[in-house]
Protein backbone atom coordinates (compact mmCIF):
# COMPACT_ATOMS: atom_id res chain seq x y z
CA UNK A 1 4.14 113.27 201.14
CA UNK A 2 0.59 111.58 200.04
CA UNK A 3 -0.16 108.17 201.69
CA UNK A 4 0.36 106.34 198.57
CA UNK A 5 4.56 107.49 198.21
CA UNK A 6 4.54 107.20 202.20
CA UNK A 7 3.36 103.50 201.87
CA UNK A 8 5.90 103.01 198.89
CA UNK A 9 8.73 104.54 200.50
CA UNK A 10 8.04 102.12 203.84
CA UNK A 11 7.67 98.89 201.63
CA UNK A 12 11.04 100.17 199.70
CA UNK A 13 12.89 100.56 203.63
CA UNK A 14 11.84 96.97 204.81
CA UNK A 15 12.57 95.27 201.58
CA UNK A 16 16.31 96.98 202.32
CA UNK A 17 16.33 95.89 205.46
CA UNK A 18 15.71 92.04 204.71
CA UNK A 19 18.48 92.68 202.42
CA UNK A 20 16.09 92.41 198.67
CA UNK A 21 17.74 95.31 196.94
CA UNK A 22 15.96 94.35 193.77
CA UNK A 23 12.08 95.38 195.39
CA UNK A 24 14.14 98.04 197.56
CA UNK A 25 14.96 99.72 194.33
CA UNK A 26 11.64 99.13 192.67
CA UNK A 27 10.16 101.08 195.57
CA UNK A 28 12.17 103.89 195.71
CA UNK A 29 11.52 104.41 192.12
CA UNK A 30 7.82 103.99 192.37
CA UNK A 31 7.90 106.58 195.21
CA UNK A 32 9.88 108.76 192.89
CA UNK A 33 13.28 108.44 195.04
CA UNK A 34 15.53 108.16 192.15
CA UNK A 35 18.62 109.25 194.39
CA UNK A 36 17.81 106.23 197.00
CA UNK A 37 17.16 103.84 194.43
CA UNK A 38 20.87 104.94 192.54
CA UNK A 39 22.45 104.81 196.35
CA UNK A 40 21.24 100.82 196.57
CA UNK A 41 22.24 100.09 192.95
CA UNK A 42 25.89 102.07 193.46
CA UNK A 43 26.01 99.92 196.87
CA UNK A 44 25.63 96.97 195.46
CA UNK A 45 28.07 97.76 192.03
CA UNK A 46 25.23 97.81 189.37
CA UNK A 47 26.65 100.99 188.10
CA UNK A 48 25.65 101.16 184.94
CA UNK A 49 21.87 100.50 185.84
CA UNK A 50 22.56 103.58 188.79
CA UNK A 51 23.72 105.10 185.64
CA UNK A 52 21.18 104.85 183.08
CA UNK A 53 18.83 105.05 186.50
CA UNK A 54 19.50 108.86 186.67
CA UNK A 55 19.98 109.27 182.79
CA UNK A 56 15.95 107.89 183.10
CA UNK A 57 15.02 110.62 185.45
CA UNK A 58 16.03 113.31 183.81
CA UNK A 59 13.52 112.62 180.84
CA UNK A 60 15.56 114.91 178.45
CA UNK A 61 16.79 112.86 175.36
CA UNK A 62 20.56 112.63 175.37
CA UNK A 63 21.58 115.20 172.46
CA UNK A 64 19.63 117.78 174.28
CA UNK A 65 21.79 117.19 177.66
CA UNK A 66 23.39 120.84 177.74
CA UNK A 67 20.28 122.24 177.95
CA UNK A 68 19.82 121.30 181.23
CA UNK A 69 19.84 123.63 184.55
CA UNK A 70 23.11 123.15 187.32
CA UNK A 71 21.31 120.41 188.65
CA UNK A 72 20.52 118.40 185.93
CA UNK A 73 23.84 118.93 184.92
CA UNK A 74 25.29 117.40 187.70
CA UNK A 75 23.16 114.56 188.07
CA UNK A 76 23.71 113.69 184.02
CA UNK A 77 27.71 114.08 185.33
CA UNK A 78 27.22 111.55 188.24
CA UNK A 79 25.33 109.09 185.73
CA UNK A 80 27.88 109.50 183.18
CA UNK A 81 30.27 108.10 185.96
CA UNK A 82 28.16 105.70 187.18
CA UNK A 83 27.96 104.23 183.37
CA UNK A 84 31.68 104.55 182.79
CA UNK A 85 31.99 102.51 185.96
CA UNK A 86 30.16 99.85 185.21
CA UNK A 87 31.92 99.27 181.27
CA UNK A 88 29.27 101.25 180.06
């Protein structure tokens, strides 16, 4: 890991330890920790921003979806839960 994600992902762990999920999140995602970032948002019941979180990461427009390897399968599954969760 480069200094520059290091020092991201350390400013992301003390903002969730004071308890500011909102700069938490923003750090994870900055340190490209999608998957932490969802975990804080799920946590905290903003599932259709966990949702559309991990619909971001994949960076594969929607209608093209099933294109997608096992992986990316699964995490467009888990966001599609995430959104139906939250009314979206």
């Amino acid at each position: 890991m480069d200094p520059e994600t290091r020092k991201q992902l350390e400013e992301a762990h003390r903002a969730e330890q004071r308890g500011d999920i909102d700069a938490a999140v923003r750090g994870y995602l900055r340190a490209q920790l999608v998957d932490e970032a969802v975990r804080l948002l799920v946590a905290t019941q903003r599932y259709a921003v966990a949702g559309s979180t991990l619909l971001a990461s994949l960076q594969t427009p929607i209608q093209k979806l099933d294109g997608l390897d096992a992986a990316g399968r699964q995490r467009a599954r888990t966001a599609a839960q995430h959104l139906a969760r939250g009314g979206d």
